[in-house]
Protein backbone atom coordinates (compact mmCIF):
# COMPACT_ATOMS: atom_id res chain seq x y z
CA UNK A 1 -139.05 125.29 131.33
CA UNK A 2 -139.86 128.34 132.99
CA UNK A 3 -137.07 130.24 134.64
CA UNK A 4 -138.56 129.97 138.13
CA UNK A 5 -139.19 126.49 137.71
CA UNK A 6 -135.53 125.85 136.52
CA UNK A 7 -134.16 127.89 139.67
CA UNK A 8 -136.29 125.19 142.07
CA UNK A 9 -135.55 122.33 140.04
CA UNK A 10 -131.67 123.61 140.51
CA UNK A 11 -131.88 124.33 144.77
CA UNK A 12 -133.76 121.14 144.76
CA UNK A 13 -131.07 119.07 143.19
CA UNK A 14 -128.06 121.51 145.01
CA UNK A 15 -129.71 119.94 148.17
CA UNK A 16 -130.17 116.81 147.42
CA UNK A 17 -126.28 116.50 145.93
CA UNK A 18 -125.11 118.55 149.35
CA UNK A 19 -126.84 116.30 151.56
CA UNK A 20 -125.40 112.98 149.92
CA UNK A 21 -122.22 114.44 149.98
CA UNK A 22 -122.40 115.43 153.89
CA UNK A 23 -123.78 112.05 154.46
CA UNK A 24 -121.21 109.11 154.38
CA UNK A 25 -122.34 106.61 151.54
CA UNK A 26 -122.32 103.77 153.72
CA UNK A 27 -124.53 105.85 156.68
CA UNK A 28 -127.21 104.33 156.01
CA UNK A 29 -126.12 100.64 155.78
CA UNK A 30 -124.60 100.69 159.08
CA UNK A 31 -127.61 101.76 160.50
CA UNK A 32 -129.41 98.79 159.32
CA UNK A 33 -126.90 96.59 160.64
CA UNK A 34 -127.01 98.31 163.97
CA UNK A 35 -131.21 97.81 163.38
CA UNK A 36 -130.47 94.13 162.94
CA UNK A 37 -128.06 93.63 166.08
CA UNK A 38 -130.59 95.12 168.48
CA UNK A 39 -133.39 93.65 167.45
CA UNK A 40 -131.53 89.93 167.92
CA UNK A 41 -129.92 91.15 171.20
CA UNK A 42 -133.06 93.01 172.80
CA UNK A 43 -135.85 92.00 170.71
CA UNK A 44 -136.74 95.50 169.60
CA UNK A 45 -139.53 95.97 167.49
CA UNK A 46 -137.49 96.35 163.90
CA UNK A 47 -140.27 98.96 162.68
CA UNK A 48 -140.33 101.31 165.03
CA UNK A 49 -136.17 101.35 165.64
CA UNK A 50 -136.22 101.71 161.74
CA UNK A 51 -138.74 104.60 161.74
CA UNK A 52 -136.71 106.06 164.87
CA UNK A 53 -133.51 105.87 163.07
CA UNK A 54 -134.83 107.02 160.04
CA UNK A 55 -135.47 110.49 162.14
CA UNK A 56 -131.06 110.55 163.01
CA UNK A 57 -129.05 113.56 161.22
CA UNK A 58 -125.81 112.69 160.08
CA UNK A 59 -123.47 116.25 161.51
CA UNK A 60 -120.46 117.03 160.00
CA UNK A 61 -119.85 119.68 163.13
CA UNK A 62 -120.10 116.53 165.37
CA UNK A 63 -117.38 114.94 163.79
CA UNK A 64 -115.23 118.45 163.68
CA UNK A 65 -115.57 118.86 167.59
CA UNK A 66 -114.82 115.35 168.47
CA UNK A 67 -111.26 115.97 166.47
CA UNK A 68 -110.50 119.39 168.62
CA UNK A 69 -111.06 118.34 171.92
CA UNK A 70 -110.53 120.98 175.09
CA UNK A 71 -107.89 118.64 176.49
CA UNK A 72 -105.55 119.13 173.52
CA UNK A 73 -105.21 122.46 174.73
CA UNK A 74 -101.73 123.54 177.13
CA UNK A 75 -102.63 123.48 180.56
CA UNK A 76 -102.21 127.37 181.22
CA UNK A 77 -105.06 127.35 178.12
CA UNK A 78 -107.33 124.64 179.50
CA UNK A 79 -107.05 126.06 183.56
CA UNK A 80 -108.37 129.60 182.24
CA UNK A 81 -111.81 128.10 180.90
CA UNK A 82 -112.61 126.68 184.55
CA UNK A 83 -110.58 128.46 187.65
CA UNK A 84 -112.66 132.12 186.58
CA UNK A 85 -114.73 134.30 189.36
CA UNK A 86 -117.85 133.23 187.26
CA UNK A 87 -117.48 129.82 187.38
CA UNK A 88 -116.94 129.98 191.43
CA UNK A 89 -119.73 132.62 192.18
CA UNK A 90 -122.18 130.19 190.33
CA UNK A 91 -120.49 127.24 192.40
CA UNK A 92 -121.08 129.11 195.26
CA UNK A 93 -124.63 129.76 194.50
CA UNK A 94 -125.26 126.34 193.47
CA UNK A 95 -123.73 125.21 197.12
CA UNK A 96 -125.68 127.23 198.81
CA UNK A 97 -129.59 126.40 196.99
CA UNK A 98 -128.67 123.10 196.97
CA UNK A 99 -126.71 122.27 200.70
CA UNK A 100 -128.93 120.10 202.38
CA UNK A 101 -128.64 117.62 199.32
CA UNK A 102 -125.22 118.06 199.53
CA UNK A 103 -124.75 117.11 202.93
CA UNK A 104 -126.93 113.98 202.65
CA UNK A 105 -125.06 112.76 199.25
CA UNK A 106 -121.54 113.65 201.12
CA UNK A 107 -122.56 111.66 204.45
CA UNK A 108 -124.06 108.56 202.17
CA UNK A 109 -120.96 108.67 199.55
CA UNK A 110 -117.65 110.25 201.65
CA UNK A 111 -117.38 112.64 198.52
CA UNK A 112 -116.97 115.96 199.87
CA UNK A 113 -118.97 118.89 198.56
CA UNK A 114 -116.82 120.37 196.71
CA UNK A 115 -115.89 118.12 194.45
CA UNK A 116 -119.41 117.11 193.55
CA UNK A 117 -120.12 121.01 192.84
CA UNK A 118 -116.72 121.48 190.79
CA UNK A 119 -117.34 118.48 188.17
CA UNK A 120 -121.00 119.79 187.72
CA UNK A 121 -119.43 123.02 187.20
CA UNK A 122 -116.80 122.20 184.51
CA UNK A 123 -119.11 119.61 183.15
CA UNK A 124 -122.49 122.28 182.28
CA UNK A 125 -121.72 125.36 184.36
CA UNK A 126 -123.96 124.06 186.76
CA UNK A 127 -126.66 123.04 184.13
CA UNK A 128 -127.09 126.01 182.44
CA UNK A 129 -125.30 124.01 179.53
CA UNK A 130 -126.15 120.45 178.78
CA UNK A 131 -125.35 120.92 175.38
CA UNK A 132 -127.47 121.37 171.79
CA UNK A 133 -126.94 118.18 170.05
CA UNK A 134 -129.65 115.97 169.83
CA UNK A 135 -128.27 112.80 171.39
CA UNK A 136 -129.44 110.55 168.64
CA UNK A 137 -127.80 112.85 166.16
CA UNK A 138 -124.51 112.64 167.76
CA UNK A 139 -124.38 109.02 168.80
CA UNK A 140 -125.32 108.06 165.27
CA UNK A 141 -122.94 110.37 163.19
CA UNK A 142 -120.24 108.98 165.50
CA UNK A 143 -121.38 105.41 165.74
CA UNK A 144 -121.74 105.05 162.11
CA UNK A 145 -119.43 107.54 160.43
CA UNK A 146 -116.17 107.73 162.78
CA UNK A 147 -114.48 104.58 162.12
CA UNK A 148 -111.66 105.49 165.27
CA UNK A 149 -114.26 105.07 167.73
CA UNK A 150 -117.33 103.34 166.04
CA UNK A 151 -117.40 100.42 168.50
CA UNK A 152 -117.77 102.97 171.39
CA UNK A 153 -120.10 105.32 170.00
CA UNK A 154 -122.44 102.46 168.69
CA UNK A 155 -122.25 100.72 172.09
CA UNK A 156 -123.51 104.08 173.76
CA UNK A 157 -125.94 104.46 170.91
CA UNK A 158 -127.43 101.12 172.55
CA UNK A 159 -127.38 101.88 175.99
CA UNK A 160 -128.96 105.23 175.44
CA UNK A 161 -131.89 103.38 173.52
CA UNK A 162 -132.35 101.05 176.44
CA UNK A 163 -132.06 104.09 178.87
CA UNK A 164 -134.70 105.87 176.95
CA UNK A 165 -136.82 102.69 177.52
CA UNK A 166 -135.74 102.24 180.86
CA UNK A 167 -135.93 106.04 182.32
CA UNK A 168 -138.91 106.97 179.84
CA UNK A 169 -136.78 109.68 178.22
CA UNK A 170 -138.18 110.77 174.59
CA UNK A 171 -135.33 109.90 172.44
CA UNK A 172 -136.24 112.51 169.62
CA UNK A 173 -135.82 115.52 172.29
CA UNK A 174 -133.27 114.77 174.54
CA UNK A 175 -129.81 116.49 173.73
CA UNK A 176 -126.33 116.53 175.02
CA UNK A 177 -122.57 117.13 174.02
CA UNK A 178 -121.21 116.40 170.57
CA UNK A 179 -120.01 113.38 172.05
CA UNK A 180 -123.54 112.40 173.10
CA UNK A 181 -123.13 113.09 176.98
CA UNK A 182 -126.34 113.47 178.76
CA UNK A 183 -127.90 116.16 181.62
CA UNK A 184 -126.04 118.22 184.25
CA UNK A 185 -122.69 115.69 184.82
CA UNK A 186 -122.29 114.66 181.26
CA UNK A 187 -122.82 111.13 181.58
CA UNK A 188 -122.26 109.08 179.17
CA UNK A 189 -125.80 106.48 178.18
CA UNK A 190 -123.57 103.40 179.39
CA UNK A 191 -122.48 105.15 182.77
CA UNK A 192 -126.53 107.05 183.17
CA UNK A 193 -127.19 103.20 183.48
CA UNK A 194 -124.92 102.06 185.78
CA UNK A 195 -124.20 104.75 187.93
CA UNK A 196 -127.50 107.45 187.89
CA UNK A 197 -129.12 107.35 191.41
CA UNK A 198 -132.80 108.35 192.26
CA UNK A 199 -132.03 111.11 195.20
CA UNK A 200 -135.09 112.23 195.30
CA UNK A 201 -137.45 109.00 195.41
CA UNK A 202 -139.60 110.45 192.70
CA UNK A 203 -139.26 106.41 190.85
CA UNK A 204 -136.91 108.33 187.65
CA UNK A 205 -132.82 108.96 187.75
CA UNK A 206 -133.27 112.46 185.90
CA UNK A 207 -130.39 113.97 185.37
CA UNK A 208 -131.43 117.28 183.22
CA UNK A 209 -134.28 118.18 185.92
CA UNK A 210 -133.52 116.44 189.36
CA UNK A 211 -130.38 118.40 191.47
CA UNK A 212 -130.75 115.76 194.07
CA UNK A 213 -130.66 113.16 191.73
CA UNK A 214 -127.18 114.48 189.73
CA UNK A 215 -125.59 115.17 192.91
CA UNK A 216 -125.59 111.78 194.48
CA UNK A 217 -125.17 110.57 190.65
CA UNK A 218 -122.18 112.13 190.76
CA UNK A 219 -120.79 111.34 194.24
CA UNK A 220 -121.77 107.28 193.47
CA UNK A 221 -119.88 107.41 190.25
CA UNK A 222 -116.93 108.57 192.66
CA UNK A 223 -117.34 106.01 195.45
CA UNK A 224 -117.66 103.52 192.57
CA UNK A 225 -114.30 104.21 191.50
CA UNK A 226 -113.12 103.69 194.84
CA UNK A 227 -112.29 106.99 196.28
CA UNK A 228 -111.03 107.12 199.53
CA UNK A 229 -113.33 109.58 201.74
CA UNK A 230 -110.98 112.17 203.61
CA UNK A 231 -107.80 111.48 201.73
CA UNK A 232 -105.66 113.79 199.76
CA UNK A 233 -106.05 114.55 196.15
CA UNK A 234 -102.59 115.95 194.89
CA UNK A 235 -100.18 118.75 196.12
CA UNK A 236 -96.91 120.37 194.21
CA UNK A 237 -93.70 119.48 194.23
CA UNK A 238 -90.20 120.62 192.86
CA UNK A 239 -88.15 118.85 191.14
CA UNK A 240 -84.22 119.08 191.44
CA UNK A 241 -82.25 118.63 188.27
CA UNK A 242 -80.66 115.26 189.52
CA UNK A 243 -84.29 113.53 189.50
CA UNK A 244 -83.93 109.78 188.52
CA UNK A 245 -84.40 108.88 184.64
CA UNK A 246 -86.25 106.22 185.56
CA UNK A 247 -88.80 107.80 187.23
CA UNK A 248 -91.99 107.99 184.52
CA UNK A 249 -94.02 111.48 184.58
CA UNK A 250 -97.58 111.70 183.32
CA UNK A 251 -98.42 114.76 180.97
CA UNK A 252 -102.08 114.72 179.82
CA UNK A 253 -102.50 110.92 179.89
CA UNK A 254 -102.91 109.87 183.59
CA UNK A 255 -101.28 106.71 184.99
CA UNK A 256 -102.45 104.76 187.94
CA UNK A 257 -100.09 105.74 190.90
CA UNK A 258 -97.58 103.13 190.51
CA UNK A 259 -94.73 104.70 192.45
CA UNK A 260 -94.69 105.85 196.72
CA UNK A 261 -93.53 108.97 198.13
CA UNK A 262 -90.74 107.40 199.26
CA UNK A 263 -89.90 106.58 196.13
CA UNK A 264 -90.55 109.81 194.42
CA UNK A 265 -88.62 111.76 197.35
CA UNK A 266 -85.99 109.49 196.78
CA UNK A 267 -85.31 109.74 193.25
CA UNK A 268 -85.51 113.88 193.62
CA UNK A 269 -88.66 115.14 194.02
CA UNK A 270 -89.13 117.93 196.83
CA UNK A 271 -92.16 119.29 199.40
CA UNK A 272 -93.16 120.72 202.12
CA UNK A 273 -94.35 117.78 204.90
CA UNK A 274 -97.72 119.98 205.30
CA UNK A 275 -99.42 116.88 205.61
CA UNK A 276 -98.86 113.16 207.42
CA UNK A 277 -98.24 111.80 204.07
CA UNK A 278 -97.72 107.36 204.60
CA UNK A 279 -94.10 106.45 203.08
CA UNK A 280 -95.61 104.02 200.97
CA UNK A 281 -98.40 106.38 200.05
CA UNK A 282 -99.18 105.48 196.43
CA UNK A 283 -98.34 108.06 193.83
CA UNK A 284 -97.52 109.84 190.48
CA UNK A 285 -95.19 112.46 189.59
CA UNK A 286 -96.86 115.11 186.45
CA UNK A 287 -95.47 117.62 184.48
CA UNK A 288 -98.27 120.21 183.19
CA UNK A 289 -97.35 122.72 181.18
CA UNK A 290 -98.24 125.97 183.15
CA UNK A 291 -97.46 129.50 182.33
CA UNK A 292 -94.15 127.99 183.93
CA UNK A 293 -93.36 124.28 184.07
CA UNK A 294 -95.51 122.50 186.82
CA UNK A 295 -94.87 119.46 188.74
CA UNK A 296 -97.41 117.84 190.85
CA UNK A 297 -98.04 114.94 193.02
CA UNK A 298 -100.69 112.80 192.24
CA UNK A 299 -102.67 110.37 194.73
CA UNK A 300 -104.84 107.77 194.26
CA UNK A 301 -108.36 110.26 194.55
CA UNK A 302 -106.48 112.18 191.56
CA UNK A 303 -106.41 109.12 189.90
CA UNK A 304 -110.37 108.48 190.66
CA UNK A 305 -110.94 112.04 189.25
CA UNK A 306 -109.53 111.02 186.09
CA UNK A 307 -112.06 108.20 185.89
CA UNK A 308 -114.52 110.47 184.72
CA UNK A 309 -112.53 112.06 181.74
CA UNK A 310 -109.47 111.17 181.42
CA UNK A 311 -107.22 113.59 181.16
CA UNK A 312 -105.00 114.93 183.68
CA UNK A 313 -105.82 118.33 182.62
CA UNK A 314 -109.47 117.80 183.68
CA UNK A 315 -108.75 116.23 187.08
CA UNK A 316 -106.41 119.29 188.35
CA UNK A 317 -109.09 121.73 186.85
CA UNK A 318 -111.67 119.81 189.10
CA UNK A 319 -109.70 119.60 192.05
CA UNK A 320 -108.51 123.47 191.77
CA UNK A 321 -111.85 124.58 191.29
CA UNK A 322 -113.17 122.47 194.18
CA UNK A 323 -110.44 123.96 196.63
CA UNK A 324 -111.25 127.34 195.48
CA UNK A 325 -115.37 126.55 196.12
CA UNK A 326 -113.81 125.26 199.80
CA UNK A 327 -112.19 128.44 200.46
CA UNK A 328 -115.16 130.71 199.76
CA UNK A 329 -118.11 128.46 201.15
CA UNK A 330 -116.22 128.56 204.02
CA UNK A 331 -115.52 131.91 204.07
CA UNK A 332 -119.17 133.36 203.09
CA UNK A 333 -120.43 130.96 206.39
């Protein structure tokens, strides 16, 4: 054989023995099992899920990210990516282009403003990053090749299939996170569904293209939760060394407030009375793991917060950011 020849003959076969390495073995049959379930459960036409399927990238990288996740970072790590003069200058702008919309959603929902700008800010930097997976890629490397989550991931492959039907979305182009999170707020395909609101009455819940329509999609996913327009979110707290053993403190992992401030001063905890706080005020005491040790006061809108990623870390990098959009919209007026 000629020695060119030989060389291609020898990439082609490197490829083909990289790819079936970087592709689980049994891929392929869990994807026609999946095939099978949805076309029993939604009556999908078997030949063109197969040929769509058939079109999904199995990505190592996908798998790599889901294992190093932002919120296993320390808390004086994870604040820095969020609470930076870039990240509340674009907040800023984004109030300002899009305040009208803002005002309607916050009147409609009781979310406030700044809360609605913060997640979309910590979520895609205000859309300039909705991510580079393709959301068929990710959903399917996860769904059929991450046995710790595979339920999830293959119920989400679903719902995005129906949304694509549903919303008219091309499900070849559209991409996300490497968790398969979709448009401006990151929603998930099962909460897109349930939650995505058309703002802007154009008859589509488009949450890549539409500001009105992730802005009220993002306040209704709030009021969903049952947040509690007006009230508190958290506030700090010290902590004297004779606090009560029995009192349990959250760390990353949030807990519903299942303790009052009555309780909570009780057993040790200290604060200013800046605010009418009710006695019986539900609550949680957390430890985060500042540049110095940090204890905070949780309330139930904290908790809500943590509805949409749960991880304590992410609901006091929302609600710091969203005080520190407060202070300057209200200072630039």
């Amino acid at each position: 054989m000629p020695m060119p020849a030989l060389r291609l003959l020898l990439a082609v076969l490197s490829l083909v023995s990289w790819a079936a390495l970087a592709e689980p073995a049994d891929y392929r049959a869990e994807s026609e099992r999946f095939i099978a379930e949805m076309v029993k459960t939604h009556d999908c036409d078997q030949g063109a899920l197969a040929t769509l399927l058939a079109q999904a990238r199995y990505r190592q990288e996908i798998i790599d990210a889901i294992n190093r996740p932002y919120e296993a970072k320390p808390w004086r790590d994870y604040r820095k990516l969020f609470l930076t003069p870039e990240r509340i200058q674009g907040g800023l702008a984004f109030w300002g282009d899009n305040a009208e919309t803002l005002r309607r959603a916050e009147s409609h929902y009781g979310v406030k403003a700044e809360i609605i700008v913060a997640i979309i800010g910590i979520e895609t930097n205000y859309g300039a990053n909705v991510g580079r997976h393709r959301v068929l890629d990710a959903l399917t490397t996860l769904g059929f090749a991450y046995p710790k989550r595979a339920d999830f991931f293959r119920s989400e492959l679903e719902h995005f299939l129906l949304l694509t039907r549903e919303e008219h979305i091309d499900p070849i182009a559209a991409v996300g996170s490497y968790a398969g999170a979709l448009g401006q707020p990151q929603f998930i395909s099962s909460s897109y569904r349930a939650y995505a609101v058309d703002f802007d009455g154009d008859g589509r819940r488009d949450l890549w293209g539409s500001n009105p329509d992730v802005i009220a999609s993002v306040a209704n996913y709030f009021e969903r939760h049952g947040w509690h327009t007006g009230a508190p979110i958290a506030f700090p707290v010290e902590v004297t060394s004779a606090l009560s053993a029995e009192i349990e403190i959250a760390r990353k992992q949030p807990l519903a407030p299942n303790l009052t401030l009555a309780a909570l001063r009780q057993a040790g905890a200290r604060w200013q009375q800046s605010e009418a706080f009710e006695s019986t005020t539900p609550a949680t005491l957390m430890l985060l793991d500042g540049a110095e040790d940090e204890y905070w006061i949780g309330l139930e809108n904290f908790y809500v917060l943590t509805r949409y990623n749960h991880s304590n870390l992410y609901a006091m990098a929302a609600y710091q950011l969203s005080e520190a959009l407060k202070a300057g919209y209200v200072k630039d007026l």
